[in-house]
PDB file of N, CA and C in Angstrom:
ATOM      1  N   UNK A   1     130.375 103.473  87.066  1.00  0.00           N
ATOM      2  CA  UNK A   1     130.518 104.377  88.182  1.00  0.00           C
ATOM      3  C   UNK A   1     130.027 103.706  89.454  1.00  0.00           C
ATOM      4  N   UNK A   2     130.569 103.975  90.415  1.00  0.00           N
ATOM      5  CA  UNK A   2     130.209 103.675  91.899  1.00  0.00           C
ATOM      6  C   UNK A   2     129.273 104.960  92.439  1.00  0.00           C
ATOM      7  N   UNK A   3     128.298 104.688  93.119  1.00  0.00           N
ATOM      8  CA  UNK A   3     127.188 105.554  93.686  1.00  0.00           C
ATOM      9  C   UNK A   3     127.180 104.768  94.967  1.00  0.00           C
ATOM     10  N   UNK A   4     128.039 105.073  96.287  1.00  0.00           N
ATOM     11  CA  UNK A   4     128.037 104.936  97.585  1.00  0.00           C
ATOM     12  C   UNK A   4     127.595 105.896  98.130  1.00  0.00           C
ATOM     13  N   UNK A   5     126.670 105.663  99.389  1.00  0.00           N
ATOM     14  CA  UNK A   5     126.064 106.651  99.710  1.00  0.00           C
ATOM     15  C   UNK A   5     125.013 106.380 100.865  1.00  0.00           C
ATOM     16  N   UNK A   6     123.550 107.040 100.989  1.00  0.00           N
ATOM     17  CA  UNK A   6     122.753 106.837 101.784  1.00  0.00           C
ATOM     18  C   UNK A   6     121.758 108.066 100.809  1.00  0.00           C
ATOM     19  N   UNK A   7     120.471 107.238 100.258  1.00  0.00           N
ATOM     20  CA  UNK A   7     119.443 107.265  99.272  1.00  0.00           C
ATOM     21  C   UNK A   7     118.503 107.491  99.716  1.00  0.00           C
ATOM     22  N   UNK A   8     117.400 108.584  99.663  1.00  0.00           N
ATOM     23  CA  UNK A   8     115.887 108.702 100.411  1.00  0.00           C
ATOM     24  C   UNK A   8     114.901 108.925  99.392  1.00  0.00           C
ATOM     25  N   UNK A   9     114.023 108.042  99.424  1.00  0.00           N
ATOM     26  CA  UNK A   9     112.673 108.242  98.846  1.00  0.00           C
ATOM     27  C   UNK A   9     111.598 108.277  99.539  1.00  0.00           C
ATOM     28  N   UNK A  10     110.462 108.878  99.322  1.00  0.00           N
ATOM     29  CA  UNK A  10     109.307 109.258 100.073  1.00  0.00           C
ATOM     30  C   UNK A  10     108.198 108.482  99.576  1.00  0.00           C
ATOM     31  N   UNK A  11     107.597 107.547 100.068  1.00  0.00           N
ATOM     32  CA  UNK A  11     106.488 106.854  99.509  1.00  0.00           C
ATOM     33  C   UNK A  11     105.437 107.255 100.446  1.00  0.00           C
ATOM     34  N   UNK A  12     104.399 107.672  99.570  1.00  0.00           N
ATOM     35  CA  UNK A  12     102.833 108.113 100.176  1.00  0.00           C
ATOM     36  C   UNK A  12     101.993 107.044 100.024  1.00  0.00           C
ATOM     37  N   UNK A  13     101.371 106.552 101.402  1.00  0.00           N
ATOM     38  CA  UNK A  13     100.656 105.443 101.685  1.00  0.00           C
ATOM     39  C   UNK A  13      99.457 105.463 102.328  1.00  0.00           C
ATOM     40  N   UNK A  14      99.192 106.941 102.082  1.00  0.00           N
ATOM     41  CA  UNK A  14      97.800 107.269 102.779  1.00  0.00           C
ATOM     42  C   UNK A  14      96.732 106.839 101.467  1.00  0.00           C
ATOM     43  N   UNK A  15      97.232 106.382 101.033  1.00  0.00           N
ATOM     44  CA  UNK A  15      95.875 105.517  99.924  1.00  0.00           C
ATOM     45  C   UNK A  15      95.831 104.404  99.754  1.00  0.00           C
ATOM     46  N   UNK A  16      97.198 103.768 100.750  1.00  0.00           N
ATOM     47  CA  UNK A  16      97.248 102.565 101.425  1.00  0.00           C
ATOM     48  C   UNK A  16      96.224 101.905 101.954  1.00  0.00           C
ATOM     49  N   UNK A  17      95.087 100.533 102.026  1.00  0.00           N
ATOM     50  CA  UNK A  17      94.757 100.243 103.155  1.00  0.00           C
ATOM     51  C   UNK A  17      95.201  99.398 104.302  1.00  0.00           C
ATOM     52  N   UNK A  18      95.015  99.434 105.142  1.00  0.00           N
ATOM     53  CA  UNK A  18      95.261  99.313 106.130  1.00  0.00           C
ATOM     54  C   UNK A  18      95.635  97.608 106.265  1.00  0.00           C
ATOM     55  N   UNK A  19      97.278  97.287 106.687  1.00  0.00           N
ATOM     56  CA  UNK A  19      97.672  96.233 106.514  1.00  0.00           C
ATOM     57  C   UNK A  19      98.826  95.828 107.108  1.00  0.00           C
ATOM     58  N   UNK A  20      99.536  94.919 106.613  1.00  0.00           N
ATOM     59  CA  UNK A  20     101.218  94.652 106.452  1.00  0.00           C
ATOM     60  C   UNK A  20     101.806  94.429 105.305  1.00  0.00           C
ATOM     61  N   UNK A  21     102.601  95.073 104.489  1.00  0.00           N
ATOM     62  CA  UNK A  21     103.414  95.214 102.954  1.00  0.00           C
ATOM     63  C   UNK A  21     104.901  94.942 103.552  1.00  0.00           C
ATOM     64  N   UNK A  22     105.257  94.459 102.171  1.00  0.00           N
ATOM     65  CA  UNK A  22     106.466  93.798 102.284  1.00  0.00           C
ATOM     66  C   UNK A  22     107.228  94.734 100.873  1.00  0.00           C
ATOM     67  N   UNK A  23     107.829  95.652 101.479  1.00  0.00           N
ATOM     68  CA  UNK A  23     108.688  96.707 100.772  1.00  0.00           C
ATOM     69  C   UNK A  23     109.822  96.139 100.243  1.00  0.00           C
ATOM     70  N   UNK A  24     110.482  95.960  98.604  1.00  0.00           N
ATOM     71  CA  UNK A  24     111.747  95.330  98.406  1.00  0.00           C
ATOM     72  C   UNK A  24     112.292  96.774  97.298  1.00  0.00           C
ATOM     73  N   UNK A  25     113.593  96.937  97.864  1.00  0.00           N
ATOM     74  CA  UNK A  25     113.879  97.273  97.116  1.00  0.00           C
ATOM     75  C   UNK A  25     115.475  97.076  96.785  1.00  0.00           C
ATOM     76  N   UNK A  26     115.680  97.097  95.058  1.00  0.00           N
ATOM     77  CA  UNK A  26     116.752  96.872  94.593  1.00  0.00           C
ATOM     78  C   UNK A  26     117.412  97.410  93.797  1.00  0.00           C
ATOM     79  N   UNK A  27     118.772  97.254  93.579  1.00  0.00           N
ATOM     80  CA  UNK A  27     119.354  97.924  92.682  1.00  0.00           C
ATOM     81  C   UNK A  27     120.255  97.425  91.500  1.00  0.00           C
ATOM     82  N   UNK A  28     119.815  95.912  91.372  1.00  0.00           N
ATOM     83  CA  UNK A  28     120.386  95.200  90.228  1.00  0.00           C
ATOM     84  C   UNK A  28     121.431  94.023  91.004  1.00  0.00           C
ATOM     85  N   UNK A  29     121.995  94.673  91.730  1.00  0.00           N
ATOM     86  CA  UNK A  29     122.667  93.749  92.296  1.00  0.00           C
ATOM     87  C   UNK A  29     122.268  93.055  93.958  1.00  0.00           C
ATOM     88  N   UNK A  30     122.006  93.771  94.524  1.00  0.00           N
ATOM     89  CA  UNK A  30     121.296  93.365  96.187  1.00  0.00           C
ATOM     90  C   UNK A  30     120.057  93.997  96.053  1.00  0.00           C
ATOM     91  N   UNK A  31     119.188  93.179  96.967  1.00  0.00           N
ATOM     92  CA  UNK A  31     117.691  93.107  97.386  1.00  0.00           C
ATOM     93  C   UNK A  31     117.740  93.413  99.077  1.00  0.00           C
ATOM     94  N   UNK A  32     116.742  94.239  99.245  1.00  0.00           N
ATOM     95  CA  UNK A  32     116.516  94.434 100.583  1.00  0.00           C
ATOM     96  C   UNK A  32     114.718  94.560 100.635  1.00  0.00           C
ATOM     97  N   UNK A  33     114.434  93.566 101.956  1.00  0.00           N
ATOM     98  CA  UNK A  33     112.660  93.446 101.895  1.00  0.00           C
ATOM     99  C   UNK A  33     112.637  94.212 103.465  1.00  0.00           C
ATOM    100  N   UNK A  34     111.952  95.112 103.547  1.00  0.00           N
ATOM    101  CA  UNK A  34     111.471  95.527 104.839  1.00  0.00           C
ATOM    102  C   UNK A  34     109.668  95.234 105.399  1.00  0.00           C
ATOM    103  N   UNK A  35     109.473  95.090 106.046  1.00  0.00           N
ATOM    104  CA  UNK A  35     108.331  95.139 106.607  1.00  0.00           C
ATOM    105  C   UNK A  35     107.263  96.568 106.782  1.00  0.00           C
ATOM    106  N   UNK A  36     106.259  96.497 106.191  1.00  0.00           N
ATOM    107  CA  UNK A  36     105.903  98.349 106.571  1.00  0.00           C
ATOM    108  C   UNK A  36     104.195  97.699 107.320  1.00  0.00           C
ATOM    109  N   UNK A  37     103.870  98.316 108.236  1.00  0.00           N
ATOM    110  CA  UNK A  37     102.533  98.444 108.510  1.00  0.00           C
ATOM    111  C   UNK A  37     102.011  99.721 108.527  1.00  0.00           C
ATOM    112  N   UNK A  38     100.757  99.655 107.960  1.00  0.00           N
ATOM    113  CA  UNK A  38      99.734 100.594 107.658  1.00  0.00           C
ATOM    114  C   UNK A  38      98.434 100.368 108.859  1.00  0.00           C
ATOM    115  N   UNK A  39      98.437 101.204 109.865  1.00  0.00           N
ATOM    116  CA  UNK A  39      97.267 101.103 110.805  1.00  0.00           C
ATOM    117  C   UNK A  39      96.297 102.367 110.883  1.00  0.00           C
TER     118      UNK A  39
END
């Protein structure tokens, strides 16, 4: 099956400390890395 679309997940990072993370996420076939800061 094909699943085209636009996907939302909620990640809670208030137990995060305080930084720069490197968010990847994938789905078997493509990788995507975003940048997140925590201040």
């Amino acid at each position: 099956e094909n699943f085209a679309g636009n996907y939302a997940r909620k990640i809670d990072l208030m137990t995060a400390g305080k930084g720069v993370y490197l968010l990847t996420v994938s789905n078997g076939k493509h990788q995507s890395v975003k940048k997140v800061i925590v201040f």
